[in-house]
Protein backbone atom coordinates (compact mmCIF):
# COMPACT_ATOMS: atom_id res chain seq x y z
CA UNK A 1 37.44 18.10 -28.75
CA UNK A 2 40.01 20.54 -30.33
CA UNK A 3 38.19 20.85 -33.31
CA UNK A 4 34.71 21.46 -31.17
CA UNK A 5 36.47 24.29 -29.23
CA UNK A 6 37.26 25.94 -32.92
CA UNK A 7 33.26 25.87 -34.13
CA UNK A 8 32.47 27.06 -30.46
CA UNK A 9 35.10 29.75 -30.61
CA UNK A 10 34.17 30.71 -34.38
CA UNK A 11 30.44 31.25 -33.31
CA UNK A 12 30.48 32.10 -29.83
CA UNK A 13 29.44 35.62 -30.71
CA UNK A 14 26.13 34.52 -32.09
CA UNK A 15 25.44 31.73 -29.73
CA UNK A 16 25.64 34.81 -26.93
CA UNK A 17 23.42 37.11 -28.91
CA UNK A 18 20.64 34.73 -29.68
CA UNK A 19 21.27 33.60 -25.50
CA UNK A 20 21.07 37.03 -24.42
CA UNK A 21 18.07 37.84 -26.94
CA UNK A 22 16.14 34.22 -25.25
CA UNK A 23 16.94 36.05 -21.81
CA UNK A 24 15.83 39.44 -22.44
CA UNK A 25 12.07 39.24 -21.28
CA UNK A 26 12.85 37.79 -17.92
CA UNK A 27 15.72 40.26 -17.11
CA UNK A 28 13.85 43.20 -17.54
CA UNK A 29 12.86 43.65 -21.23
CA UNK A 30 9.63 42.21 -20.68
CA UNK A 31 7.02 45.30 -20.93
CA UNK A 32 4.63 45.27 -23.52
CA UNK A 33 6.68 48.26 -26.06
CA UNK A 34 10.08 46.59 -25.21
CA UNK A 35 8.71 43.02 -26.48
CA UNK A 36 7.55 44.55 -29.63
CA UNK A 37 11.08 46.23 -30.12
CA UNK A 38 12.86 43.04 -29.48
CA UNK A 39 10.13 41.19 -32.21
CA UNK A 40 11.13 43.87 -34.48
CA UNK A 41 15.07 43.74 -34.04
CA UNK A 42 15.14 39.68 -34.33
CA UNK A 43 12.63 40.08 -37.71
CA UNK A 44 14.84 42.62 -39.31
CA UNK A 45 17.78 40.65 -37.68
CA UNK A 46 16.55 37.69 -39.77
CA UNK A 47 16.54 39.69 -43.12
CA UNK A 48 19.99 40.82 -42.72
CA UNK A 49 21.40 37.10 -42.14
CA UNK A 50 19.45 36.18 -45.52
CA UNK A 51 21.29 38.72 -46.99
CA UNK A 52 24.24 38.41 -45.14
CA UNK A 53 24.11 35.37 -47.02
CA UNK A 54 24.14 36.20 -50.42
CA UNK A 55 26.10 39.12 -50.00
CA UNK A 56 29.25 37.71 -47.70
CA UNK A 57 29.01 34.19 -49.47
CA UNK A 58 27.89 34.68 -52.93
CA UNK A 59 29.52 38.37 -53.31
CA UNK A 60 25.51 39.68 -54.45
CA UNK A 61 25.45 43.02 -52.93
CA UNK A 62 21.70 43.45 -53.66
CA UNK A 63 19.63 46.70 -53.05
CA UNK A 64 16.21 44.65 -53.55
CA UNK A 65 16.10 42.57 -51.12
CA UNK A 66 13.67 44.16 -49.13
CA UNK A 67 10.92 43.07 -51.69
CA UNK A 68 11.19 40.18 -50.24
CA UNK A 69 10.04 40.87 -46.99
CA UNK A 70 7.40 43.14 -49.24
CA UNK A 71 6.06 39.68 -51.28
CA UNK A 72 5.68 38.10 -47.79
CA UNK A 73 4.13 40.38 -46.09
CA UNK A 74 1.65 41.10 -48.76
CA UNK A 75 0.84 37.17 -49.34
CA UNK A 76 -0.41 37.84 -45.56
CA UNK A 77 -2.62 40.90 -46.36
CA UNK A 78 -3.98 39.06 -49.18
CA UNK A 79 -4.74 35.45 -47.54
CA UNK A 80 -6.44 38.17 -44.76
CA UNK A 81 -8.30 40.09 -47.09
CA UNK A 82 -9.88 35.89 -48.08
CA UNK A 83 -10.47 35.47 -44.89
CA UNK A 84 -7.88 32.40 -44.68
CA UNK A 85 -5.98 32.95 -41.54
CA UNK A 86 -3.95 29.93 -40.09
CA UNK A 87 -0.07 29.87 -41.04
CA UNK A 88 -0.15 26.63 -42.01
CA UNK A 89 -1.43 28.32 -45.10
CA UNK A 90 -0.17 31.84 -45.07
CA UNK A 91 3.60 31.10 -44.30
CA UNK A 92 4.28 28.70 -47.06
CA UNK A 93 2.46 31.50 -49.48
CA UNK A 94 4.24 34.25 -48.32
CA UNK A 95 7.61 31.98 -48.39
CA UNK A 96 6.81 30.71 -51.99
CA UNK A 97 6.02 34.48 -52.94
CA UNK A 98 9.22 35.42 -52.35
CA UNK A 99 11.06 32.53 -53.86
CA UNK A 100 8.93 33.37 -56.82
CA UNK A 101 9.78 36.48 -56.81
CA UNK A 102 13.41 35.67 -56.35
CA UNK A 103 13.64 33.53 -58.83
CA UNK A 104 12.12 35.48 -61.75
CA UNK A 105 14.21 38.69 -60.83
CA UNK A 106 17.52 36.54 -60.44
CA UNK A 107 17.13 34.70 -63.45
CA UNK A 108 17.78 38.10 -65.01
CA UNK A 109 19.94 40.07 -62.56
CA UNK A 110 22.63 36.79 -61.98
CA UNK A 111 23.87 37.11 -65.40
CA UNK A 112 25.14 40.10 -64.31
CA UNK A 113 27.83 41.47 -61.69
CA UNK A 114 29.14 44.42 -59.62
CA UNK A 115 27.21 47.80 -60.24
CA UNK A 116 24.88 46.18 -62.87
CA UNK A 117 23.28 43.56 -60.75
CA UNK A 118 23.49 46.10 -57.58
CA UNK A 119 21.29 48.17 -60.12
CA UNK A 120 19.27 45.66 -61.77
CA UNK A 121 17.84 44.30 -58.09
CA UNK A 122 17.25 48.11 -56.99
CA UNK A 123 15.20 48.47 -60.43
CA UNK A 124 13.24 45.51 -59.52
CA UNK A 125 12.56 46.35 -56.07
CA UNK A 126 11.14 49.63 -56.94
CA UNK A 127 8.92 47.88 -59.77
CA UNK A 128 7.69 45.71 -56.49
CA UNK A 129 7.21 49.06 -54.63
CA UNK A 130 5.28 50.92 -57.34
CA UNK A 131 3.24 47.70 -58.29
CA UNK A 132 2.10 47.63 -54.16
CA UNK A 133 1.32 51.23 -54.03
CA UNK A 134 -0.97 50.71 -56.97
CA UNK A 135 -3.03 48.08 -55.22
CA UNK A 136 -6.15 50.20 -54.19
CA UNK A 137 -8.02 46.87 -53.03
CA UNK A 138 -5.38 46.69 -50.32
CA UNK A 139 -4.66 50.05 -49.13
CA UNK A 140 -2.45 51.41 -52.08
CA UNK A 141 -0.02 54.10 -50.95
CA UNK A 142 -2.04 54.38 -47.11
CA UNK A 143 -1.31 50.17 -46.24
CA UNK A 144 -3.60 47.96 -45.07
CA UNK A 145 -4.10 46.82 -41.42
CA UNK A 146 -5.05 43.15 -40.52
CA UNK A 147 -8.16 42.43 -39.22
CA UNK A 148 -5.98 39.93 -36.65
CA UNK A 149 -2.77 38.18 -36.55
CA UNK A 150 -1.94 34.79 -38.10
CA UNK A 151 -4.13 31.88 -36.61
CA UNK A 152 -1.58 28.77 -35.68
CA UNK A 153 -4.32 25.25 -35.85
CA UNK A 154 -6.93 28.13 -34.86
CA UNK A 155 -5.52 29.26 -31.57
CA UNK A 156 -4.47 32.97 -31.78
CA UNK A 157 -0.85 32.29 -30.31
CA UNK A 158 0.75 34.99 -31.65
CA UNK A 159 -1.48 37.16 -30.09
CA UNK A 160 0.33 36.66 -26.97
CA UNK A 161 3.57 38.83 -26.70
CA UNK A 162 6.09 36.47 -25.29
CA UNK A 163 4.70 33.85 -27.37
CA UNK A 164 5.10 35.87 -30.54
CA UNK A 165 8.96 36.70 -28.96
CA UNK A 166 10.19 33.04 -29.12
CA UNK A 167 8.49 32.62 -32.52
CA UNK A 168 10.51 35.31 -33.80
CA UNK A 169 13.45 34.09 -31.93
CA UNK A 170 13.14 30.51 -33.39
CA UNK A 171 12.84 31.58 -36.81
CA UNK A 172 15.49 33.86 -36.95
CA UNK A 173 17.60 30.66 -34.90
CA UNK A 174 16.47 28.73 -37.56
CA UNK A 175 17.63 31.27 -40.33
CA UNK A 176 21.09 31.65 -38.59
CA UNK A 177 21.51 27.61 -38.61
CA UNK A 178 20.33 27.23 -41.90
CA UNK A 179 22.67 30.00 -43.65
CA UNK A 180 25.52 29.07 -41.43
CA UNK A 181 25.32 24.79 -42.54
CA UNK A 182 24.65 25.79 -46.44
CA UNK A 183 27.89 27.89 -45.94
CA UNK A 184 29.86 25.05 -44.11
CA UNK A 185 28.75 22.72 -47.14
CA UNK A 186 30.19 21.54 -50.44
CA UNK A 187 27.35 24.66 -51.35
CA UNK A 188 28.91 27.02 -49.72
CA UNK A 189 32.24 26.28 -50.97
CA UNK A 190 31.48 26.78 -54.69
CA UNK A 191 29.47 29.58 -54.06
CA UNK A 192 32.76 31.21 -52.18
CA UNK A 193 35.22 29.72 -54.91
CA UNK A 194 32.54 31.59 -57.72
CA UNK A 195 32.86 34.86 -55.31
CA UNK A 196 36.56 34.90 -55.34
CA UNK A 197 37.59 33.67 -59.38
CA UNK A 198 34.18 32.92 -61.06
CA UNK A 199 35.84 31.67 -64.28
CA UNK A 200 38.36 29.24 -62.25
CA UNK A 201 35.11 27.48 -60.63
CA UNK A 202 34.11 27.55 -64.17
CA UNK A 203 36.86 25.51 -65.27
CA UNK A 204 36.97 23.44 -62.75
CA UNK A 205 33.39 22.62 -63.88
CA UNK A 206 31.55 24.52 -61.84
CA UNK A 207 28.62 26.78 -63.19
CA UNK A 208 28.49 30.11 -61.34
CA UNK A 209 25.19 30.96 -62.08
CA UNK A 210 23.06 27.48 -60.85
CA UNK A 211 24.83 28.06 -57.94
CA UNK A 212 23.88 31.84 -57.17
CA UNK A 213 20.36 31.88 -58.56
CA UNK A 214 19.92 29.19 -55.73
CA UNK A 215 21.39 31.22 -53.14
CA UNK A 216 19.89 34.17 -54.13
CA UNK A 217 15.93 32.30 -54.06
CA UNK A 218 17.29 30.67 -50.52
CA UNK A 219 17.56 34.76 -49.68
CA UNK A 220 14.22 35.31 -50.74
CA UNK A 221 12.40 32.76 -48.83
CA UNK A 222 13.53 33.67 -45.86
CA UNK A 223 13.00 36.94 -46.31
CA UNK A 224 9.84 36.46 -47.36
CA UNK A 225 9.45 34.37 -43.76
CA UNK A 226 10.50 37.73 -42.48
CA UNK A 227 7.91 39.63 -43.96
CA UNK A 228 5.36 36.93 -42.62
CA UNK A 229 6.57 37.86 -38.93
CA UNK A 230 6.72 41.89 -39.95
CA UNK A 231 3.27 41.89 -41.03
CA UNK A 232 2.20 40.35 -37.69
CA UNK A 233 4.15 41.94 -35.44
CA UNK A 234 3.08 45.52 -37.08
CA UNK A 235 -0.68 44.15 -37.70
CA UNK A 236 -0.29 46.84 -41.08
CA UNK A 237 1.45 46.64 -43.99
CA UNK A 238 2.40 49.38 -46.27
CA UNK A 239 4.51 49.74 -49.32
CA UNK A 240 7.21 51.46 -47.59
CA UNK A 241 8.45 47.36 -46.63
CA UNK A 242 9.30 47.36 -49.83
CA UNK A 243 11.24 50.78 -50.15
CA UNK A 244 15.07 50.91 -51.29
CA UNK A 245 15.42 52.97 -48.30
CA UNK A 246 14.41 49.54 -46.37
CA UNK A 247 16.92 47.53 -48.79
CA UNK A 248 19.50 50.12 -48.10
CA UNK A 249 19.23 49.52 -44.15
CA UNK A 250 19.49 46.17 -44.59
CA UNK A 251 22.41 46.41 -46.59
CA UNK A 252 23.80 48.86 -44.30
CA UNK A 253 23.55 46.35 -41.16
CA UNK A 254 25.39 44.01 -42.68
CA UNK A 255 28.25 46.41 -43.56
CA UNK A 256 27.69 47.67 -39.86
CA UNK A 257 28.11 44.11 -38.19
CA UNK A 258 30.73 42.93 -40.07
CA UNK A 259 31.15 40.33 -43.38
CA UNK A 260 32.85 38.43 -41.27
CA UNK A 261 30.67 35.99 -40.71
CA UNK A 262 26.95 36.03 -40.32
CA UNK A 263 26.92 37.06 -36.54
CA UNK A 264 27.75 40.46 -37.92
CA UNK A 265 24.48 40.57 -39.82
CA UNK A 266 22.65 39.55 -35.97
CA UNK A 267 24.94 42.20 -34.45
CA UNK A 268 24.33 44.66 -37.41
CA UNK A 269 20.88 44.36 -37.11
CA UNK A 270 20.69 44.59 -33.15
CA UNK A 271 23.07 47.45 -33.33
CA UNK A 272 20.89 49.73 -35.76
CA UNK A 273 18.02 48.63 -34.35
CA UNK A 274 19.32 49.71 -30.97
CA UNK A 275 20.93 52.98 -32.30
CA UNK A 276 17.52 54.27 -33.94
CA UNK A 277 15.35 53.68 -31.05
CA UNK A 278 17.73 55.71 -28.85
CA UNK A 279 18.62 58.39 -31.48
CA UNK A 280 14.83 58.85 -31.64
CA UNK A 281 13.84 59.74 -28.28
CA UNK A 282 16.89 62.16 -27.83
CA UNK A 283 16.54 64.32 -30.64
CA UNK A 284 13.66 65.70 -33.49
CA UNK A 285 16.05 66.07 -36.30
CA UNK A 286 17.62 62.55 -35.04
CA UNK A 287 18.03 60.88 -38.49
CA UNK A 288 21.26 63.63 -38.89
CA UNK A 289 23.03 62.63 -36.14
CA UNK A 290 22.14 58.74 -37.07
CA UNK A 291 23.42 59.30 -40.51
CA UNK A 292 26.52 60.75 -39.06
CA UNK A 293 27.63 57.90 -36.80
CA UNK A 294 26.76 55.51 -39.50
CA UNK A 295 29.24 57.39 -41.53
CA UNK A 296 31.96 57.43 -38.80
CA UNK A 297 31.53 53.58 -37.95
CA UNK A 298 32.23 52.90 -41.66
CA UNK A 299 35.18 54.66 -41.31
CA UNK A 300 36.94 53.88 -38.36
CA UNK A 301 35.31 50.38 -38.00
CA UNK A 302 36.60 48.75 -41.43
CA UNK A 303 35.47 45.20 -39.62
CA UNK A 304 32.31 46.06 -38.12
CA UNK A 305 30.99 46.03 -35.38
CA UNK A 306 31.95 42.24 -34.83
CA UNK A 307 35.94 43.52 -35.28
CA UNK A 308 36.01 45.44 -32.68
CA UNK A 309 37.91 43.05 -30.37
CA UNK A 310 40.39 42.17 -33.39
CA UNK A 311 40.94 45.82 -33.35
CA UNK A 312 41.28 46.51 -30.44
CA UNK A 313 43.64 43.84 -29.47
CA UNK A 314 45.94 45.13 -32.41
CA UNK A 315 45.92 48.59 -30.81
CA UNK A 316 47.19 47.03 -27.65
CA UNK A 317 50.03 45.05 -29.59
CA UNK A 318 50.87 48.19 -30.85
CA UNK A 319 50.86 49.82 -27.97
């Protein structure tokens, strides 16, 4: 029971997230534009724990990852543009995509570290940008908008908002839980003992790079599940999904939350999210004052958002 109360303590912050995200749409957040903000949050929310992932448990700080949700979201356009429509098709594709494409960039960028990899995934998420806005057949530069979301057996479920909601909610759930037991595993372990002293894991016969080339493609499925969900929540895609502006928020939302643990990605995500939309509607020249607070918060929050209470408690010692 002791030990229960420890994994309950250690991720009560997510379990009351991904509660209070389940409760939103019958406690008011269930208009039409506020259901397509909360699909948004929980899909972006879903790329951040991926990286979270990587980043927090591998120590890959990568700048490409939004390709990811770029290969997945363009399987989709592509399966449209053929006409085949039900996910039981078009979410493998766009989840092999972005393995694929995972796996053929990190076979390269792994065997290297620190600024070099942090460059070598930004250089291959640009090639992904520049090869998308080449793609005349499917919009190029202007995007492409799908003639209807995914199918699911031939029923247009996801056509209906709440529906779509709890989708979005159970795969990011599902993304959370999946992260969070690779971490708590024998996996996870190695991949934070090659984090901390790569060439002690070594000798203790432990290859570094098996183990992070594996992580890293784990990333880039489920981002490329994300871009799946993007592409029909949005009903367009465009090769600005792919942008290292995109990577860099991403990035950024996991330095916002917290490394802690990967409820600082969720909270990261939420917080942004949350930030933008209000920062939007206050102000026209909002992305100033936006860049600003994200500047302070790195500052004066070293922990994130999800150290706030550790910080504050430490003030009140002091005090």
């Amino acid at each position: 029971m002791r030990e229960l109360g420890r994994i309950l303590g250690r991720e009560l912050p997510a379990l009351l997230l991904l509660g209070g995200l389940a409760a939103a749409p019958f406690i008011g957040f269930g208009e039409g534009y506020m259901l397509t903000l909360l699909a948004r949050m929980m899909i972006l929310a879903m790329a951040a724990v991926s990286l979270s992932f990587i980043v927090a448990g591998a120590g890959l700080v990568s700048l490409g990852h939004a390709a990811t949700l770029g290969f997945g979201a363009y399987a989709v356009v592509i399966l449209d543009d053929l006409q085949v429509v039900d996910a039981l098709f078009v979410l493998p594709a766009a989840i092999l995509a972005a393995a694929g494409f995972a796996l053929v960039t990190g076979a390269v960028a792994i065997r290297t570290s620190g600024v070099n990899f942090i460059m070598i995934t930004l250089a291959f998420g640009q090639m992904a940008f520049f090869t998308a806005s080449s793609l005349s057949g499917y919009g190029g530069d202007d995007g492409y908008t799908l003639y209807a979301r995914t199918e699911v057996n031939g029923a247009r479920l996801l056509d209906d908002r709440l529906v779509f909601h709890f989708v979005c909610l159970g795969a990011l759930v599902l993304t959370w839980l999946l992260c969070r037991m690779l971490l708590a595993s024998r996996f996870g372990r190695v991949l934070r003992a090659v984090r901390g002293n790569p060439m002690r894991a070594q000798a203790l016969g432990f290859s570094p790079y098996p183990y992070r080339l594996t992580a890293y493609v784990i990333a880039g499925a489920l981002g490329g599940a994300a871009g799946f969900l993007f592409a029909n929540a949005t009903e367009f895609v465009a090769p600005a999904y792919i942008s290292w502006q995109r990577s860099g928020e991403l990035l950024f939302m996991v330095i916002l939350g917290g490394l802690s643990g990967l409820h600082g990605a969720l909270l990261g995500a939420i917080g942004f999210v949350l930030l933008e939309e209000w920062l939007s509607h206050q102000w026209e020249h909002w992305r100033i004052a936006f860049g600003v607070l994200l500047i302070l918060a790195v500052l004066f929050l070293p922990g994130g958002l999800s150290g706030i209470p550790a910080q504050l408690g430490r003030m009140l010692r002091r005090g």
